[in-house]
C-alpha atoms as a PDB file:
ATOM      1  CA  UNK A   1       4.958  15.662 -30.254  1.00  0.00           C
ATOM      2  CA  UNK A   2       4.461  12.764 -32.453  1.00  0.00           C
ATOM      3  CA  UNK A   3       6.945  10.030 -32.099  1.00  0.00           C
ATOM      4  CA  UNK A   4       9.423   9.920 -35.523  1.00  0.00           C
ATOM      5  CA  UNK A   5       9.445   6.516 -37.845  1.00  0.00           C
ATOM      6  CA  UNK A   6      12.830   5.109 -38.426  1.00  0.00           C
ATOM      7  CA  UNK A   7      12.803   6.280 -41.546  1.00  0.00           C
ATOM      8  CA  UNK A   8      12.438   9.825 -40.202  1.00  0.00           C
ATOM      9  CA  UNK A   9      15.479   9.524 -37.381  1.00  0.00           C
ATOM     10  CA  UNK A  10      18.071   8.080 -40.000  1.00  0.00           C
ATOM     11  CA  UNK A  11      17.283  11.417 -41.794  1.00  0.00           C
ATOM     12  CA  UNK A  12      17.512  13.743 -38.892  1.00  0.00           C
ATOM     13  CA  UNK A  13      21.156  14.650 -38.859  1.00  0.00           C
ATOM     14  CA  UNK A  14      22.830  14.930 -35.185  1.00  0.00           C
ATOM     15  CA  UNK A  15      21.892  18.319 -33.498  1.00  0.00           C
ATOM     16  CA  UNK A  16      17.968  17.031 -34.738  1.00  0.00           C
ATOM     17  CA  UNK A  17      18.429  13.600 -32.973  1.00  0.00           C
ATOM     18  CA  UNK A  18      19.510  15.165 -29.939  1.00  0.00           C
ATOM     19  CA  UNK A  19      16.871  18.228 -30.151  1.00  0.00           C
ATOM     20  CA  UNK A  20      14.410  15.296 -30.450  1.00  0.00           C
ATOM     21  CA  UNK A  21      15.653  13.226 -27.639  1.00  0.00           C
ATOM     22  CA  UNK A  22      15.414  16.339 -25.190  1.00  0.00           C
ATOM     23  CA  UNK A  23      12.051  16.861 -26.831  1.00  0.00           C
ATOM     24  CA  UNK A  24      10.953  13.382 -25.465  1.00  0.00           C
ATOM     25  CA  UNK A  25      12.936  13.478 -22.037  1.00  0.00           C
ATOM     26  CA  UNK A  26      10.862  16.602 -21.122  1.00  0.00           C
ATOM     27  CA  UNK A  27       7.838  14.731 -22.514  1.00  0.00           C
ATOM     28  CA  UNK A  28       8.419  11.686 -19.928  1.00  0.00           C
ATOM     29  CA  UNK A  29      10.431  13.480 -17.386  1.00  0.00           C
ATOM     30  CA  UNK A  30       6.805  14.576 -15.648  1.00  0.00           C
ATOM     31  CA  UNK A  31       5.327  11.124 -16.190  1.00  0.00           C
ATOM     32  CA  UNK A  32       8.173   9.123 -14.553  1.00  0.00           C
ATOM     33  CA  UNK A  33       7.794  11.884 -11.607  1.00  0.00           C
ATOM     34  CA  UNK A  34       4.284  11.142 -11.357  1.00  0.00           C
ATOM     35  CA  UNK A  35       3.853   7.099 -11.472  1.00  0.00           C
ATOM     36  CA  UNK A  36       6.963   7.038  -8.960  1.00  0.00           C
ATOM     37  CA  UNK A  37       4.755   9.369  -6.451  1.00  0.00           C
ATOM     38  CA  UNK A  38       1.730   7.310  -6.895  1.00  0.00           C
ATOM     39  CA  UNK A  39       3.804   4.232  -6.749  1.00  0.00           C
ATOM     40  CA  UNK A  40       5.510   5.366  -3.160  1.00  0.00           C
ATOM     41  CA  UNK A  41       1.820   6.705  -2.003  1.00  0.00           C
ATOM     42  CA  UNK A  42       0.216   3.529  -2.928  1.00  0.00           C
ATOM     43  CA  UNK A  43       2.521   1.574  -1.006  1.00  0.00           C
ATOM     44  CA  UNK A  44       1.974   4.022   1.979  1.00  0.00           C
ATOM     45  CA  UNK A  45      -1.523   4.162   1.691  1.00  0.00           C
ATOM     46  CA  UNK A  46      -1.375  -0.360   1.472  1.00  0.00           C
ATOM     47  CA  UNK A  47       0.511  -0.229   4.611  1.00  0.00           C
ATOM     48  CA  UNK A  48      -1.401   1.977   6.845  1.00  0.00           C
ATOM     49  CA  UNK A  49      -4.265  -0.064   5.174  1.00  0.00           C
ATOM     50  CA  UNK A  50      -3.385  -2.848   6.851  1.00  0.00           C
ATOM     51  CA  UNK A  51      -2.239  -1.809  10.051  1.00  0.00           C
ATOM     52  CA  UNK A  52      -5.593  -0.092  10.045  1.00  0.00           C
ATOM     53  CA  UNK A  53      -7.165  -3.418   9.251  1.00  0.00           C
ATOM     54  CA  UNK A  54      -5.514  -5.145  12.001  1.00  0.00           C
ATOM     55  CA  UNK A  55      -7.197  -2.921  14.312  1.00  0.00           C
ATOM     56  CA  UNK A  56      -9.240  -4.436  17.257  1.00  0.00           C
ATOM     57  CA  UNK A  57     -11.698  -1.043  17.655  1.00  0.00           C
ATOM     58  CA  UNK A  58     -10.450   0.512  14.642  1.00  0.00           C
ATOM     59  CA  UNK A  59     -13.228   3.366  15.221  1.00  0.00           C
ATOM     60  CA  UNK A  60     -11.528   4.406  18.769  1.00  0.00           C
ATOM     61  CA  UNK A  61     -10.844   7.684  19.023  1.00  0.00           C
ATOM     62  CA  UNK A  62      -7.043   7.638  19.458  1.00  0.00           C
ATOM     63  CA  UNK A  63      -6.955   5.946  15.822  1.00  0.00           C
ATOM     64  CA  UNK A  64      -8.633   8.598  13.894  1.00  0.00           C
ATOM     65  CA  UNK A  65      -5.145  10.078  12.983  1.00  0.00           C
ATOM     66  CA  UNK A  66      -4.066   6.764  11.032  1.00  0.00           C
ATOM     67  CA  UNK A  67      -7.954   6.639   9.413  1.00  0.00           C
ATOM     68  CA  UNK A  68      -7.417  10.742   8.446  1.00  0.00           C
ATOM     69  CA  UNK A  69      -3.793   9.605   6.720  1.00  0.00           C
ATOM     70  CA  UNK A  70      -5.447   6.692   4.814  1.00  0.00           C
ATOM     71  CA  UNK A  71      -8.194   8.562   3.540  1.00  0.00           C
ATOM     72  CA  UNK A  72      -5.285  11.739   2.934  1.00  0.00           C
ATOM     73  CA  UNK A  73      -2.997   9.352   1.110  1.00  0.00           C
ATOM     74  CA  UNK A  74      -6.252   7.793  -1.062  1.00  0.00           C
ATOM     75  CA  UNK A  75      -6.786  11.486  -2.159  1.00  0.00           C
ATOM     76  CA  UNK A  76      -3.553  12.343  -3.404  1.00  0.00           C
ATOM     77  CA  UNK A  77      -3.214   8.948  -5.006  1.00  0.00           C
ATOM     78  CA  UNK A  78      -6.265  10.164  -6.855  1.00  0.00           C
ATOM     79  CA  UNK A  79      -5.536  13.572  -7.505  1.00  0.00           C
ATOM     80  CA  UNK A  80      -1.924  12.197  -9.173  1.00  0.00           C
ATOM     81  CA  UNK A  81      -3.492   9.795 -11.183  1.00  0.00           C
ATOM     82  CA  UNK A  82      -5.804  12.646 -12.674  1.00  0.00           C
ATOM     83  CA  UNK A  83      -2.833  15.105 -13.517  1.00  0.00           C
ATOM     84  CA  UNK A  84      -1.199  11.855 -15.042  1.00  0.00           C
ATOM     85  CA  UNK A  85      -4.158  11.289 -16.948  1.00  0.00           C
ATOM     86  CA  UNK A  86      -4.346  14.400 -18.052  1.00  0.00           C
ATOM     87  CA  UNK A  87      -0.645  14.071 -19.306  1.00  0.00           C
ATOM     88  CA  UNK A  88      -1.598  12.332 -22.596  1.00  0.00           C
END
């Protein structure tokens, strides 16, 4: 939905203004949902980055479970930011 002028909300009378407001909320609702997801993800994925990082033999065996999360979290970061792409 295209967003109204000001001209165009001083016209709308009250039931309109709110009809339009829960128009917008249901626009956004799915984008907020989205960013915060990548947001918490990202911050995830930074951490484990690091620890990963910090790693003396970061190749051993017993730390392929923290590499497989890494590279899990990197593709659902992705995969978000393509659905909230897709969003506009």
């Amino acid at each position: 939905q295209i967003m109204k002028t000001r001209a165009e909300l001083i016209a709308m009378t009250d039931q309109e203004l709110e009809e339009y407001e829960q128009s917008l909320l249901a626009q956004w609702t799915p984008r907020i949902a989205l960013e915060n997801q990548i947001d918490r993800l990202s911050t995830e994925h930074k951490g484990q980055l690091e620890l990963f990082r910090k790693l003396k033999n970061p190749d051993k065996p017993e730390n392929l479970r923290l590499k497989n999360s890494i590279l899990s979290l990197k593709d659902k970061i992705e995969g978000l930011k393509n659905k909230l792409d897709s969003l506009n």
